[in-house]
Protein backbone atom coordinates (compact mmCIF):
# COMPACT_ATOMS: atom_id res chain seq x y z
CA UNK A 1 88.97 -53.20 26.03
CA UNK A 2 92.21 -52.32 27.59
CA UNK A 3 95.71 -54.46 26.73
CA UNK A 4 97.67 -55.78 29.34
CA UNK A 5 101.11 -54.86 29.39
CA UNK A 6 102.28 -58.22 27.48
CA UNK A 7 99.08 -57.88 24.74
CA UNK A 8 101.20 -54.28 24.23
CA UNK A 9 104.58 -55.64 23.60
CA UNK A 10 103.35 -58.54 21.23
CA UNK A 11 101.52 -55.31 19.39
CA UNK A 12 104.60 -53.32 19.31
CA UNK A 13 106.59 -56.19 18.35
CA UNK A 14 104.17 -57.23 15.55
CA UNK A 15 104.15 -54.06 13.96
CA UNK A 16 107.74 -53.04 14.46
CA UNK A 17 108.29 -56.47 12.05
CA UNK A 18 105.83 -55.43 9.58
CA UNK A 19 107.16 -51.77 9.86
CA UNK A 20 110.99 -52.67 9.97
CA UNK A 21 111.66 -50.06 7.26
CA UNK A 22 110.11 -47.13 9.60
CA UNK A 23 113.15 -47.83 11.99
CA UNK A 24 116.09 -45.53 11.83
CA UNK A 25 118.78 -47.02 10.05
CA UNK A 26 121.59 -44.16 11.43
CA UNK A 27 122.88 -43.42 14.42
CA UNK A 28 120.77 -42.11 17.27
CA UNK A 29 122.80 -39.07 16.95
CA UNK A 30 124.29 -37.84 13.60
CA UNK A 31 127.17 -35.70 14.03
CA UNK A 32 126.96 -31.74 13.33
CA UNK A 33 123.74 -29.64 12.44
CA UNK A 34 120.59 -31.65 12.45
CA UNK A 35 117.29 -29.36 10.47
CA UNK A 36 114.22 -29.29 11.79
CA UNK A 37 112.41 -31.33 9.13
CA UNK A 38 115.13 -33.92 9.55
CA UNK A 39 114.93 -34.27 12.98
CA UNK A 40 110.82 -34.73 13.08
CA UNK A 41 111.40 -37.32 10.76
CA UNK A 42 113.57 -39.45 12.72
CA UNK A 43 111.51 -38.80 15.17
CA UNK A 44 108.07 -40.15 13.66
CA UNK A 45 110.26 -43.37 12.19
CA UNK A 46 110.80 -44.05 15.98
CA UNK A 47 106.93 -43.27 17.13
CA UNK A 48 105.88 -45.73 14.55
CA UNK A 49 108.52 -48.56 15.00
CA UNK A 50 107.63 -48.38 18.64
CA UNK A 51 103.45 -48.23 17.56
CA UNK A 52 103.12 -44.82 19.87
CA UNK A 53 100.23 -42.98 18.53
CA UNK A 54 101.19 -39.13 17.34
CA UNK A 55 100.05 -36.38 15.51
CA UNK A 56 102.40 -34.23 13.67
CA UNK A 57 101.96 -30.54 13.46
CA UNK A 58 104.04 -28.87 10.22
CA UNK A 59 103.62 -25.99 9.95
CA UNK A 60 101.64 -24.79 6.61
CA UNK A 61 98.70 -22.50 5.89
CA UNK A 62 96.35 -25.48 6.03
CA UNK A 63 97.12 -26.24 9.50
CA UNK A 64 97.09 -22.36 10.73
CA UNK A 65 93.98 -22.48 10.38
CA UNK A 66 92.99 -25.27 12.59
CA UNK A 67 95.80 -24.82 15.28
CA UNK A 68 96.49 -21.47 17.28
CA UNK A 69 100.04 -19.98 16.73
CA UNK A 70 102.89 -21.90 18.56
CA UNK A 71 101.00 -25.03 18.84
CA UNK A 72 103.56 -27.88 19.43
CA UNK A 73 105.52 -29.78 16.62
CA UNK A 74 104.34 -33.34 17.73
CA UNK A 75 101.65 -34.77 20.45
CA UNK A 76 102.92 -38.41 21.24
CA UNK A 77 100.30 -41.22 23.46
CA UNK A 78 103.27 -42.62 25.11
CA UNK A 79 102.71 -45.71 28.23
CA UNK A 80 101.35 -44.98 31.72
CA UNK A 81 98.66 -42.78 30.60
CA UNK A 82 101.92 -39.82 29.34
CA UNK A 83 101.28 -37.62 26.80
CA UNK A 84 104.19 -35.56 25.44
CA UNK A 85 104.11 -32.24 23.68
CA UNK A 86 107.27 -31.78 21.72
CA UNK A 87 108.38 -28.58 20.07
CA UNK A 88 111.07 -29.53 17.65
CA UNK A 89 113.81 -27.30 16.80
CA UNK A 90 117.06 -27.29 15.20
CA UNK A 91 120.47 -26.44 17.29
CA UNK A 92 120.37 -22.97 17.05
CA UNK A 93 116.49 -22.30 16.79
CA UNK A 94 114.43 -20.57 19.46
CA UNK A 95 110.89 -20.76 20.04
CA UNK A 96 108.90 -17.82 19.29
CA UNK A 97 106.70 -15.14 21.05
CA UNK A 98 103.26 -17.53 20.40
CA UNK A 99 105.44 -20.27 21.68
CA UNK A 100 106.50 -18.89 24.41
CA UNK A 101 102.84 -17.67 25.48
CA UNK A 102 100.96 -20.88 24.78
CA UNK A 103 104.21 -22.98 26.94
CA UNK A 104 103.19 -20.36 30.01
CA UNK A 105 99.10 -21.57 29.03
CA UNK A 106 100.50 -25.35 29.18
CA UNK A 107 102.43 -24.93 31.89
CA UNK A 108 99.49 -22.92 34.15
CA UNK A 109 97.18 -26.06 33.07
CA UNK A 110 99.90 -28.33 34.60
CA UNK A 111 101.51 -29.74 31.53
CA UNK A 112 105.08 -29.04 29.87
CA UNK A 113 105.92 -28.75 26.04
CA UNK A 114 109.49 -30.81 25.62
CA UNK A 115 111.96 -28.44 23.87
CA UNK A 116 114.01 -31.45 21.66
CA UNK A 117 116.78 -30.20 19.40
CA UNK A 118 118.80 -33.82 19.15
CA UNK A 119 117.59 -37.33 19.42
CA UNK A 120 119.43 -38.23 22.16
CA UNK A 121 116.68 -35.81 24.26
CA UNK A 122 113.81 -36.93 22.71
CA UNK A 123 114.90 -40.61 23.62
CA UNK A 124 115.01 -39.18 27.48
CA UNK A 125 111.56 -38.18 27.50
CA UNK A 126 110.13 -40.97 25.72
CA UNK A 127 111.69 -43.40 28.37
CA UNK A 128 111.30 -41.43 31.14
């Protein structure tokens, strides 16, 4: 069965109620140096007040083994049949030589991994 637009927004609506503590409760965007780990959880409070399906990708020897090297931070189901791949990073990070190759494999296969280093950005892409 697929939901009408309106059947989505009483959904999101629903669950952002029953979820209201998974909303941020800061600013969009905290002054000064935001970490990594911060940032992707600021970023998953806002997937799951809004009821986007995601899968989150930290990095740890457990999930090495099932994802190649440089596999993107976050995978987000967003409206309109988008998907987003989101490599998270903090201001001064840089992505990294498996990074780097599997964005060329992404982009050759017609998709784009989102570098996002502030909320503000990853707000952009999610309403794009």
């Amino acid at each position: 069965m697929r939901w009408s637009e309106q059947q989505l927004k009483e959904y999101q609506t629903r669950r952002m109620l029953k979820d209201a503590y998974f909303l941020p409760d800061q600013p969009i965007e905290p002054d000064g140096e935001i970490l990594e780990k911060t940032l992707q959880t600021k970023i998953e409070r806002v997937l799951t007040g809004k009821a986007y399906p995601y899968l989150s990708f930290r990095q740890s020897r457990s999930v090495l083994r099932i994802c190649p090297p440089g596999w993107p931070d976050l995978v987000i189901v967003l409206p309109k049949k988008r998907v987003a791949w989101i490599e998270l990073k903090s201001k001064t990070g840089r992505r990294s030589k498996g990074q780097k190759e599997l964005a060329l494999i992404f982009h050759y296969l017609g998709h784009e991994i989102h570098e996002v280093k502030t909320m503000k950005r990853f707000m952009e892409i999610i309403n794009q």
